[in-house]
Protein backbone atom coordinates (compact mmCIF):
# COMPACT_ATOMS: atom_id res chain seq x y z
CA UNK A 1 1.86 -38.03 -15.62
CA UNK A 2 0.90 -35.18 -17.65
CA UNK A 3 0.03 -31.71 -16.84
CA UNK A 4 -0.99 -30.50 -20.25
CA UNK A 5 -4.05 -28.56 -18.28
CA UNK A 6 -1.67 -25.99 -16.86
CA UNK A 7 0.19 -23.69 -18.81
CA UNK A 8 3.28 -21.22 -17.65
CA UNK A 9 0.74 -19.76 -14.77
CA UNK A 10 -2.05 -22.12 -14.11
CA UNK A 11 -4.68 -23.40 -15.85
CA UNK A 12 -5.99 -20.91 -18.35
CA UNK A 13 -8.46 -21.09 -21.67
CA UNK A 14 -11.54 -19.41 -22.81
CA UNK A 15 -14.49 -19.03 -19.97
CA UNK A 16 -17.11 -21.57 -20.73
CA UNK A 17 -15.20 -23.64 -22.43
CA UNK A 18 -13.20 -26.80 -20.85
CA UNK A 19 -11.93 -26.73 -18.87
CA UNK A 20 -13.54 -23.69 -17.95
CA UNK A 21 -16.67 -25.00 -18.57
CA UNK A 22 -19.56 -26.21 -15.78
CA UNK A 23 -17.93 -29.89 -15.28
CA UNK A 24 -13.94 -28.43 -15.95
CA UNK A 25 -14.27 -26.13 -13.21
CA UNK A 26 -15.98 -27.98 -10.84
CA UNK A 27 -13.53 -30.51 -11.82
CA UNK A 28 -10.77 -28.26 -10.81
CA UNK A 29 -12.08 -27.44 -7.32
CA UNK A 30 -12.88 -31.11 -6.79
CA UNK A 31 -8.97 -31.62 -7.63
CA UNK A 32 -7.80 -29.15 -5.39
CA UNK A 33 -9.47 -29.52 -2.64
CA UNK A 34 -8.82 -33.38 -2.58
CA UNK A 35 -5.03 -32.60 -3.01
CA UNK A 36 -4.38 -29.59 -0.70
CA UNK A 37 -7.10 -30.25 2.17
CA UNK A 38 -8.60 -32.60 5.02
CA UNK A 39 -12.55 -32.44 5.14
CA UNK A 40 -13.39 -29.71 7.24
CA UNK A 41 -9.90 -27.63 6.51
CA UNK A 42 -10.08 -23.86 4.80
CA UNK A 43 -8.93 -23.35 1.41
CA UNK A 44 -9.18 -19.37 0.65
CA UNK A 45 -10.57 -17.72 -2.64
CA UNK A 46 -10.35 -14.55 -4.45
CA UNK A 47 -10.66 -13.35 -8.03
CA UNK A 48 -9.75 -10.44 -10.36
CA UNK A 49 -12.84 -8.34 -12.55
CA UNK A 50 -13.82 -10.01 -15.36
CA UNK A 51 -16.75 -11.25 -15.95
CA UNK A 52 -16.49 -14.58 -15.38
CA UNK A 53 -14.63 -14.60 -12.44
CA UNK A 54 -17.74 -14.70 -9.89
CA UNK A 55 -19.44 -17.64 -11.50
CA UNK A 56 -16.25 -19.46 -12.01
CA UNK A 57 -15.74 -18.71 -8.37
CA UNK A 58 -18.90 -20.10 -7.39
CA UNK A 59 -18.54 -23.51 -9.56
CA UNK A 60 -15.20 -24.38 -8.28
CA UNK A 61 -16.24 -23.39 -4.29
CA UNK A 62 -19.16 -25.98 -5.03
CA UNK A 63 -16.32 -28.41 -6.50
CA UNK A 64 -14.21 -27.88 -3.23
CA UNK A 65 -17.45 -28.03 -0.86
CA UNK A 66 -18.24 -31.28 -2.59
CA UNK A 67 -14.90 -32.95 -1.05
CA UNK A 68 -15.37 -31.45 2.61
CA UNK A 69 -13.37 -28.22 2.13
CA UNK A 70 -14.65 -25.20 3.73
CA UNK A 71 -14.30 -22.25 1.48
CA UNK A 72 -13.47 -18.69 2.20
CA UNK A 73 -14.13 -16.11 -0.03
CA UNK A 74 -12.35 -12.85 0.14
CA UNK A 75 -13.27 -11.11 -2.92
CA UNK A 76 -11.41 -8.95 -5.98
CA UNK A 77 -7.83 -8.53 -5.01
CA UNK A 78 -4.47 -8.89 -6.76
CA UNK A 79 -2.96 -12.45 -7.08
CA UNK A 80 0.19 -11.62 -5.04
CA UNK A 81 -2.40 -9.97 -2.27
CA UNK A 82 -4.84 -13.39 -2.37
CA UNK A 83 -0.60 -15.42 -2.07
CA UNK A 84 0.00 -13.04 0.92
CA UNK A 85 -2.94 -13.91 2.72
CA UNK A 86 -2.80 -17.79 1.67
CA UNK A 87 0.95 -17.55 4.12
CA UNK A 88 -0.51 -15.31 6.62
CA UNK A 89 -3.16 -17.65 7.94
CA UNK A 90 -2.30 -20.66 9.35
CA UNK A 91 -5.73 -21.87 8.97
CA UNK A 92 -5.38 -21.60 5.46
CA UNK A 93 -4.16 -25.07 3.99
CA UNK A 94 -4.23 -23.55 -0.04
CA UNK A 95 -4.97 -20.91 -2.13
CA UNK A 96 -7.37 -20.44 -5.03
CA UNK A 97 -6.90 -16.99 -7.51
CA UNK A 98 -9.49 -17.29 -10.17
CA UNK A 99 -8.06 -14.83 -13.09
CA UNK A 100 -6.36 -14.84 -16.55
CA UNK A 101 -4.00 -12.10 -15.81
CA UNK A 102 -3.12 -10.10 -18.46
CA UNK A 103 -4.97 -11.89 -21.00
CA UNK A 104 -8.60 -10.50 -22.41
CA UNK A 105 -11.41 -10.83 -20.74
CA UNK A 106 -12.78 -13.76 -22.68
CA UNK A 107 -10.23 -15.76 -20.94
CA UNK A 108 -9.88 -17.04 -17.11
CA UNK A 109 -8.04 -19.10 -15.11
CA UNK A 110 -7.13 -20.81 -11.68
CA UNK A 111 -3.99 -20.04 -10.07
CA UNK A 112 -3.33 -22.06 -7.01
CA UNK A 113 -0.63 -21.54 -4.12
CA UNK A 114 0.82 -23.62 -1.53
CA UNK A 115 0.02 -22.75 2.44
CA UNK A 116 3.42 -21.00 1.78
CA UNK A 117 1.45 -18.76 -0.61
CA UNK A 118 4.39 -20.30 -3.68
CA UNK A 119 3.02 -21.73 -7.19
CA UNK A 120 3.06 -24.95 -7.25
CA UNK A 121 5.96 -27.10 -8.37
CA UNK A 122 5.34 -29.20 -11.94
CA UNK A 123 4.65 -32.62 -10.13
CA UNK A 124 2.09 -30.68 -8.27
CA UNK A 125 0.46 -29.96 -11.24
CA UNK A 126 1.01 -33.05 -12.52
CA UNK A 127 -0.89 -34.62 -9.45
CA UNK A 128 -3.82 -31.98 -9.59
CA UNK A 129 -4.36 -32.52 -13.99
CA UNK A 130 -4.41 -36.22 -13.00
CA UNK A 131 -7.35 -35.74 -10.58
CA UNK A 132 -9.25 -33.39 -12.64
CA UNK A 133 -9.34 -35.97 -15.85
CA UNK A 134 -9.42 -39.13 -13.48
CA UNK A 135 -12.23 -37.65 -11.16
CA UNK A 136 -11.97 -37.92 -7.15
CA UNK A 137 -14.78 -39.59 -4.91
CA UNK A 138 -17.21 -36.92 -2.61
CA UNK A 139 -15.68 -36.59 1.19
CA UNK A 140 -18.89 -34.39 2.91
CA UNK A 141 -19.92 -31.25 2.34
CA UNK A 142 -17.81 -28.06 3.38
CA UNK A 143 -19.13 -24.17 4.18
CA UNK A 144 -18.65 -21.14 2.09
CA UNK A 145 -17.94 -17.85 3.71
CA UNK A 146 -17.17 -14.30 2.90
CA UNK A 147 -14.37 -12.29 4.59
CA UNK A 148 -13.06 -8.69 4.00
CA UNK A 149 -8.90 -9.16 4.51
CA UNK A 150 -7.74 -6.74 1.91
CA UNK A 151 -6.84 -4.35 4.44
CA UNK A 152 -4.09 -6.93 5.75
CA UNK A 153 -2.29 -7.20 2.30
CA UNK A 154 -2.90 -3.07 2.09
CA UNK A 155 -0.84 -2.44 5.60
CA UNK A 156 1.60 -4.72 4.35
CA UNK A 157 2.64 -3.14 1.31
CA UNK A 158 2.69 0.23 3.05
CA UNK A 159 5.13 -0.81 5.78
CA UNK A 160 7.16 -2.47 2.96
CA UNK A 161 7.74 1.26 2.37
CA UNK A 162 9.77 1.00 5.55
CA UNK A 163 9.32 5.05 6.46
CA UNK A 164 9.80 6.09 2.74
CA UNK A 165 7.28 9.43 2.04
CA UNK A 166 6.18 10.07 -1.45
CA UNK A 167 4.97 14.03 -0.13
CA UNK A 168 5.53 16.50 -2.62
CA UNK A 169 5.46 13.23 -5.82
CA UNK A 170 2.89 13.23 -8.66
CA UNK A 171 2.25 9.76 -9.93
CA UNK A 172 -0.13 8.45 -12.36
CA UNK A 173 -1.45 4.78 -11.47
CA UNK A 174 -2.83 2.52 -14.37
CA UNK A 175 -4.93 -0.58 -12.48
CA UNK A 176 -5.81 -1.81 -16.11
CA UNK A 177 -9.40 -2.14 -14.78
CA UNK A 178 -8.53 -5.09 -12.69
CA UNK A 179 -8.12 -6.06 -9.40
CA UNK A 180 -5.91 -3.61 -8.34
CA UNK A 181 -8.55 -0.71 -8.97
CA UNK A 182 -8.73 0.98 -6.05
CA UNK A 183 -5.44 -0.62 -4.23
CA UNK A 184 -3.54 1.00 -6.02
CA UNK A 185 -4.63 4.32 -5.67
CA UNK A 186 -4.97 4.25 -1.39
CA UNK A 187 -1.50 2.61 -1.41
CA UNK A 188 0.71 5.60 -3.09
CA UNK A 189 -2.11 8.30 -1.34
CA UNK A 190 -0.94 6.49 2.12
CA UNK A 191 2.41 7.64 1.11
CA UNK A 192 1.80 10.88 0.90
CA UNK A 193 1.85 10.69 -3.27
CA UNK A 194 -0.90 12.80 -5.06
CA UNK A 195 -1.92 10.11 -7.11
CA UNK A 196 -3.61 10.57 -11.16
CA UNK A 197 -5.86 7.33 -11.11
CA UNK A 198 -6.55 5.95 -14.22
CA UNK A 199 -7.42 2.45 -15.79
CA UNK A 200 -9.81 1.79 -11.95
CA UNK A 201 -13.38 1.69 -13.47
CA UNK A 202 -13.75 -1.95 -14.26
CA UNK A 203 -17.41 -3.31 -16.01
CA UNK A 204 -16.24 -6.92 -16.40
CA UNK A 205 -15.09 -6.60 -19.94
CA UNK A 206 -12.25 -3.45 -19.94
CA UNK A 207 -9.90 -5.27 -17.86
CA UNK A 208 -6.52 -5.08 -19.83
CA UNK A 209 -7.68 -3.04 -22.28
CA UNK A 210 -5.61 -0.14 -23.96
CA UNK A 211 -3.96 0.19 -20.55
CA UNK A 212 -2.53 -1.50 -17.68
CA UNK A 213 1.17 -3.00 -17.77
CA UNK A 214 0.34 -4.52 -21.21
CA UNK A 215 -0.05 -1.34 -22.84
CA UNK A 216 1.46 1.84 -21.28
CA UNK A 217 0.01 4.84 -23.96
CA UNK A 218 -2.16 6.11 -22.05
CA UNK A 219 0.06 5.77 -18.89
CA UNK A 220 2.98 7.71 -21.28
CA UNK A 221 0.19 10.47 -22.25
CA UNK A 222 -1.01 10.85 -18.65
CA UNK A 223 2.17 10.99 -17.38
CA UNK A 224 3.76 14.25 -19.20
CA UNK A 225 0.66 15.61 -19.83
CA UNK A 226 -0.29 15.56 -16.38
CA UNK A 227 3.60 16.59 -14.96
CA UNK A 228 4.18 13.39 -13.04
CA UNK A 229 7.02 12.36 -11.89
CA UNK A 230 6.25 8.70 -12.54
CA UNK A 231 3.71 6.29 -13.66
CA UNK A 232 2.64 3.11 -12.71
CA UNK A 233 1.32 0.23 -14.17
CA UNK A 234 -0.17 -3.07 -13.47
CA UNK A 235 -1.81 -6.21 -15.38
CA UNK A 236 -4.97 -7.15 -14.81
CA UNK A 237 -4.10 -9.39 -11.57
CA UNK A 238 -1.44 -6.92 -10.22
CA UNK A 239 1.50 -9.63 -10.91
CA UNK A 240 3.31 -7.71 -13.41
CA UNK A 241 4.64 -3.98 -13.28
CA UNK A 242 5.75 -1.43 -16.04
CA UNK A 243 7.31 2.25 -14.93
CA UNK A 244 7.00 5.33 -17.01
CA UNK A 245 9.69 8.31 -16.52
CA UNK A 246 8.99 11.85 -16.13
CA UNK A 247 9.88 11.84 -19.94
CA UNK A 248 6.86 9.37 -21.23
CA UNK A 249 9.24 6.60 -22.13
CA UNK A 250 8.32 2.98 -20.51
CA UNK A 251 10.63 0.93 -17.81
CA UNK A 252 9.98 -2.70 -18.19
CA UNK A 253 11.23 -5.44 -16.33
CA UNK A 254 14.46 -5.66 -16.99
CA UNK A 255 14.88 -2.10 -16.55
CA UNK A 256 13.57 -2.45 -13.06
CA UNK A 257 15.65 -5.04 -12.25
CA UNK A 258 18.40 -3.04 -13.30
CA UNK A 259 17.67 -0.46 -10.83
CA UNK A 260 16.70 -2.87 -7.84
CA UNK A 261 19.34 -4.91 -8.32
CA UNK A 262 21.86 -2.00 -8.09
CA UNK A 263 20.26 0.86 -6.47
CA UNK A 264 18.93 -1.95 -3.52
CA UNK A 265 21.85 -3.83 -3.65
CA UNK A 266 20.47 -6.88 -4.17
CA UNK A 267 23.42 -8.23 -6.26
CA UNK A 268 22.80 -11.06 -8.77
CA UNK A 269 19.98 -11.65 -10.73
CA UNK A 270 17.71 -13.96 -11.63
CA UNK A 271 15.47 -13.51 -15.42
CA UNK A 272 14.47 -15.75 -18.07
CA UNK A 273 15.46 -15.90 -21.29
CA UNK A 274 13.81 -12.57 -22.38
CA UNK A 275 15.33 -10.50 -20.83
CA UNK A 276 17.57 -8.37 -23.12
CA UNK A 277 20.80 -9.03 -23.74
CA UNK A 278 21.79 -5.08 -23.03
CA UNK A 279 20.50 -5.36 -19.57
CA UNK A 280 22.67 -8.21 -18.91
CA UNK A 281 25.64 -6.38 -20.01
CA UNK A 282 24.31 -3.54 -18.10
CA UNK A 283 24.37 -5.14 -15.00
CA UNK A 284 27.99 -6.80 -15.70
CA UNK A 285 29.49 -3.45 -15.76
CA UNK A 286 28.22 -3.05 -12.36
CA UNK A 287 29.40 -6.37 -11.30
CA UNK A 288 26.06 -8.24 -11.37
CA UNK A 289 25.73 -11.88 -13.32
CA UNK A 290 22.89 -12.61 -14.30
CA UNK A 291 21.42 -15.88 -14.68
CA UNK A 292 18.47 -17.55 -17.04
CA UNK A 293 15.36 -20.18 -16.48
CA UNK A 294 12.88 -21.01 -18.79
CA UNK A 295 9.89 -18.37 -19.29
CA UNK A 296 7.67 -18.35 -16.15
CA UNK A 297 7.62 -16.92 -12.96
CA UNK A 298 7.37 -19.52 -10.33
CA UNK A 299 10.92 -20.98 -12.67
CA UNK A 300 12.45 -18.05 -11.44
CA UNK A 301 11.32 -18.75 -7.97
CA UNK A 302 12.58 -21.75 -8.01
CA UNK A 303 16.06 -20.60 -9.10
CA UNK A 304 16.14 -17.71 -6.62
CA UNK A 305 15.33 -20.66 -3.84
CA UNK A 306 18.22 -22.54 -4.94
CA UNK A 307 20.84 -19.75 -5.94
CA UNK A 308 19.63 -17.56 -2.53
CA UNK A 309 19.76 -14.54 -5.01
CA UNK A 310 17.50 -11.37 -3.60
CA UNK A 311 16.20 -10.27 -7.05
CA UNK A 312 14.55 -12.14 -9.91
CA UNK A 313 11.82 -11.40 -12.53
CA UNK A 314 10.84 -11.16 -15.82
CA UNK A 315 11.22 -8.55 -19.31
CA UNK A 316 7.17 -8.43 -18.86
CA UNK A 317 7.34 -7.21 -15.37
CA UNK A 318 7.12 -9.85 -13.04
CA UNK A 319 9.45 -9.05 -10.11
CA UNK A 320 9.92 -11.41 -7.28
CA UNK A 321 11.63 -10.12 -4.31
CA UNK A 322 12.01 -13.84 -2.29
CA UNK A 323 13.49 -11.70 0.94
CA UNK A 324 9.65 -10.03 1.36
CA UNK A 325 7.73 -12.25 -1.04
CA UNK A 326 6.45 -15.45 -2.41
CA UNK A 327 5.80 -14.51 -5.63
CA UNK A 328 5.71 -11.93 -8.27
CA UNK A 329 3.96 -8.39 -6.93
CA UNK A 330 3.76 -5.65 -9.37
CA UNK A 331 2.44 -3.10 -6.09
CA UNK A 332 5.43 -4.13 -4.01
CA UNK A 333 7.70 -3.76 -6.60
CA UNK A 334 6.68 -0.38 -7.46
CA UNK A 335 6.78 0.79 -3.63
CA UNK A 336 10.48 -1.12 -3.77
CA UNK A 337 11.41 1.01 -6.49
CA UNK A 338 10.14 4.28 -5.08
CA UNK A 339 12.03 3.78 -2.13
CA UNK A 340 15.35 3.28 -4.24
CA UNK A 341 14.38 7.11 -6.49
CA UNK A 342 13.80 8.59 -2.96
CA UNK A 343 16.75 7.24 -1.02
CA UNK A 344 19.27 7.84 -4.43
CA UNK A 345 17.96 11.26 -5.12
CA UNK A 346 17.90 10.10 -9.09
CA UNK A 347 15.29 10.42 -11.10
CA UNK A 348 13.97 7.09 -12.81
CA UNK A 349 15.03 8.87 -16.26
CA UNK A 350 18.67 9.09 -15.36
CA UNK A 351 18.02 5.15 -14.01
CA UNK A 352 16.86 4.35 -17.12
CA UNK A 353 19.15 5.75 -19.54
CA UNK A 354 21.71 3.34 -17.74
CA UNK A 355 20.40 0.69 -18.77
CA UNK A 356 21.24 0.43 -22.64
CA UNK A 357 18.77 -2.17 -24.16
CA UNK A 358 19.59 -3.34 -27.86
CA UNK A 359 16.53 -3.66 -30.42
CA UNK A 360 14.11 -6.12 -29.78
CA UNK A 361 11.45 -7.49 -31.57
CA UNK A 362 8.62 -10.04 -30.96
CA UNK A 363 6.63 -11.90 -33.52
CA UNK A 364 3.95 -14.22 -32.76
CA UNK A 365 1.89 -16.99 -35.13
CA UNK A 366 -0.66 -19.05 -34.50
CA UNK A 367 0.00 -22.86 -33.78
CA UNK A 368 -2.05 -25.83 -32.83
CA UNK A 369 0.94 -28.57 -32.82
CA UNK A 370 3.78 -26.23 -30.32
CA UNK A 371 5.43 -29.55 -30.76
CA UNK A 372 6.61 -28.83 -34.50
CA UNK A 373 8.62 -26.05 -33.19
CA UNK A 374 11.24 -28.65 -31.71
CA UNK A 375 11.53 -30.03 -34.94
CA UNK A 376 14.94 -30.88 -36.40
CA UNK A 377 14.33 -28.83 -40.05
CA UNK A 378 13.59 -25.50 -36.59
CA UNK A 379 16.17 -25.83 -34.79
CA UNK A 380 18.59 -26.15 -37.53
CA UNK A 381 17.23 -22.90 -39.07
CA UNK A 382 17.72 -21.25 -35.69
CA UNK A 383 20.38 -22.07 -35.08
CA UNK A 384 22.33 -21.35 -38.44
CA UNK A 385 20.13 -17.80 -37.98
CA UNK A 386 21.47 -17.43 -34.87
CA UNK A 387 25.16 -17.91 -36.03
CA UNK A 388 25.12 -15.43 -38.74
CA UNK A 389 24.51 -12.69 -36.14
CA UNK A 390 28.20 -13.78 -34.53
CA UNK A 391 27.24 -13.03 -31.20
CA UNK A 392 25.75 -9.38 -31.80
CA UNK A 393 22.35 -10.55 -30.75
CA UNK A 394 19.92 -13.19 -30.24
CA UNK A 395 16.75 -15.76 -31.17
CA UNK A 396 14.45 -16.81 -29.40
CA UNK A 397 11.86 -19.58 -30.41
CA UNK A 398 9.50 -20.50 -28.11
CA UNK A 399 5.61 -21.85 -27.71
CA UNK A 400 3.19 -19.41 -25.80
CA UNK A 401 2.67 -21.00 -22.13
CA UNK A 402 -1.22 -19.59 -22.13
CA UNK A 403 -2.50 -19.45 -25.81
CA UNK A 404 -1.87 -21.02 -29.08
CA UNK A 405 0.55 -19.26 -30.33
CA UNK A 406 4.96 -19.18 -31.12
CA UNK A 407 6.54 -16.19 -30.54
CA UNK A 408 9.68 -15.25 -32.29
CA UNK A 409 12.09 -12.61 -30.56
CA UNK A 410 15.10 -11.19 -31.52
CA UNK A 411 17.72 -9.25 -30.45
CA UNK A 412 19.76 -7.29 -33.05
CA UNK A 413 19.88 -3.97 -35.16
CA UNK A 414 17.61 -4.54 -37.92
CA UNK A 415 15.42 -6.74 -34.84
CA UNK A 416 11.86 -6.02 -36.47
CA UNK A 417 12.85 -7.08 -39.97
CA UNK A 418 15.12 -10.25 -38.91
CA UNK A 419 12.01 -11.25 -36.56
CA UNK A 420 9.42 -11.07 -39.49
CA UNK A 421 11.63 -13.04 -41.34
CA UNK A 422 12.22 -15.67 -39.07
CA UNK A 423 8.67 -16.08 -38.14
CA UNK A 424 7.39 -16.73 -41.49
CA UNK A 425 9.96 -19.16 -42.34
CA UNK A 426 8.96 -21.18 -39.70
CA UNK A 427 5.51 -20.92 -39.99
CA UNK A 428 6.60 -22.83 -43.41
CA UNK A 429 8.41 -25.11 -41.71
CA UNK A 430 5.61 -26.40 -39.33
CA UNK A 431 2.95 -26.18 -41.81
């Protein structure tokens, strides 16, 4: 079976359009509900800001009340806060997160989770794109409900704190006009942090825009203009986290791995194969490995599951802490990392200046067929690129998991140049 509907993180594509459209979506909820519930059972769902979301919410609720389900809705709240409350409730058989993360606000998209609150395995998804192509037959009608349980995922990432006091700490907090506006702020004023909101007015359409963990200027500006010890920054679901020092310069993922990893000692490492090469040799002088999966988080999961490593994430700032977690949480990890800068008296600066990160550059091009990228006349050229940089670096080829596009990285001194290169040779080559 295929499961060409889902990409790296769910299903995801323009709103309106399949299979985002009217019949997609219901589709979808039709699927899901078949596949995760008995008539009568609850399957929760939630949603991030953009526009879309509450229609989209509505259409695939019908789709799931069509097949018996009984559907409770708890509103705008982070994916990893809608997975948290998916494994808190027993009466909970699923989990529904309408949002397109840290794409633009055109897009959308349906992440599910397991009663476990974990993404869903590939054969899952295999089952569910089935269903929504092959169609499933009507089972009753469910009920839809509203319920307010934000406040349960709020206490939980304040005890994750575990005593730690932010008193005295100035931190700026970018909720990229998603659906941790709001959250955020209360979470790092409950410990005791005078908190610099910005990026927490959403309107439907700013969500990711010029801020957030997708682009950290303003979060830089705010932070040294403002004298803040920190910044924070989220995507537009709250999955992924970026950290800005008390200097204006940006922490990404592997960065806060880095300092988890170490300064938690959580040992060994889980990333994909983004993360910078630097950071891995970072973390060997300190005894770490490090090990690679394909790009996504829930691969990364499902490594940490079967390594029993304590740490795993990705260069974009997904960090997945499998010990307090199901799934990538860009609030947790920041309260995570404040509790390591409080309890090792350094400041994140001096964390990240031990981290030495070699040039990196990404290119991406626009591709219909992702298929032509495994091409023999690619992979030859990548390889024999890859060669002539005699172990000084590295290339990365790979299809976008949520839009049509390849992106190109590299890894190596003159990264931007090489990168440019390599991209439009192969846009050549798959012409």
């Amino acid at each position: 079976m295929s499961r060409e509907l889902f990409g790296t993180d769910g299903v995801r594509a323009i709103a309106g359009q399949y299979p985002l459209d009217d019949a997609g979506a219901t589709a979808i909820g039709r699927a899901v509900g078949t596949q995760f519930a008995e008539p009568g059972q609850q399957i929760v769902i939630a949603c991030d800001t953009r526009e879309s979301s509450t229609l989209l919410v509505e259409i695939i609720s019908n789709g799931m009340r069509q097949v018996g389900v009984n559907v409770v809705f708890i509103g705008v709240i982070p994916t990893p806060g809608l997975a948290y409350i998916t494994a808190q409730h027993s009466e909970f058989v699923a989990g529904v997160m309408i949002t397109a993360s840290h794409n633009p606000y055109e897009y959308n998209g349906v992440k599910v989770f397991s009663p476990a609150g974990g993404k869903l395995p590939d054969a899952a998804e295999e089952r569910l794109n089935h269903d929504i192509e092959a169609g499933v037959p009507d089972r009753g009608q469910g009920s839809f409900e509203k319920r307010n349980l934000t406040g349960q995922y709020e206490d939980f990432l304040i005890a994750s704190a575990q005593g730690t006091r932010l008193d005295g700490k100035k931190i700026a907090v970018d909720t990229a006009n998603g659906a941790a506006s709001g959250i955020g702020q209360r979470i790092f004023e409950s410990l005791g942090a005078k908190v610099v909101a910005i990026g927490n007015t959403p309107d439907g359409r700013n969500i990711n825009v010029l801020c957030g963990a997708t682009d950290t200027t303003a979060l830089c500006r705010t932070v040294t203009e403002q004298g803040c010890h920190y910044g924070i920054a989220v995507d537009g679901d709250a999955d992924r986290i970026m950290m800005v020092d008390e200097q204006g310069r940006e922490c990404n993922g592997d960065h806060l791995m880095y300092l988890l990893a170490v300064g938690n000692g959580y040992g060994n490492v889980v990333a994909t194969v983004m993360t910078n090469l630097g950071a891995e040799q970072s973390m060997a002088t300190k005894g770490i490995a490090l090990e690679r999966t394909a790009v996504g988080d829930r691969y990364v999961l499902e490594r940490l599951n079967e390594t029993g490593y304590h740490i795993g994430g990705e260069q974009s700032g997904h960090i997945i802490l499998p010990d307090i977690t199901t799934t990538g949480d860009g609030l947790l990890s920041a309260v995570q990392t404040l509790r390591v800068l409080t309890d090792s008296e350094k400041s994140l600066a001096t964390w990240r200046d031990e981290v030495t990160i070699l040039p990196q550059a990404l290119v991406n091009f626009h591709i219909e067929d992702k298929t032509r990228l495994n091409s023999p006349e690619v992979t030859a050229y990548v390889q024999a690129e890859t060669a002539a940089l005699d172990g000084a670096g590295r290339i990365l080829v790979r299809p976008s998991g949520t839009e049509p596009l390849a992106r190109v990285m590299v890894e190596a001194p003159d990264a931007q140049e090489k990168a440019e290169t390599i991209a439009s040779h192969i846009q050549e080559l798959v012409r």
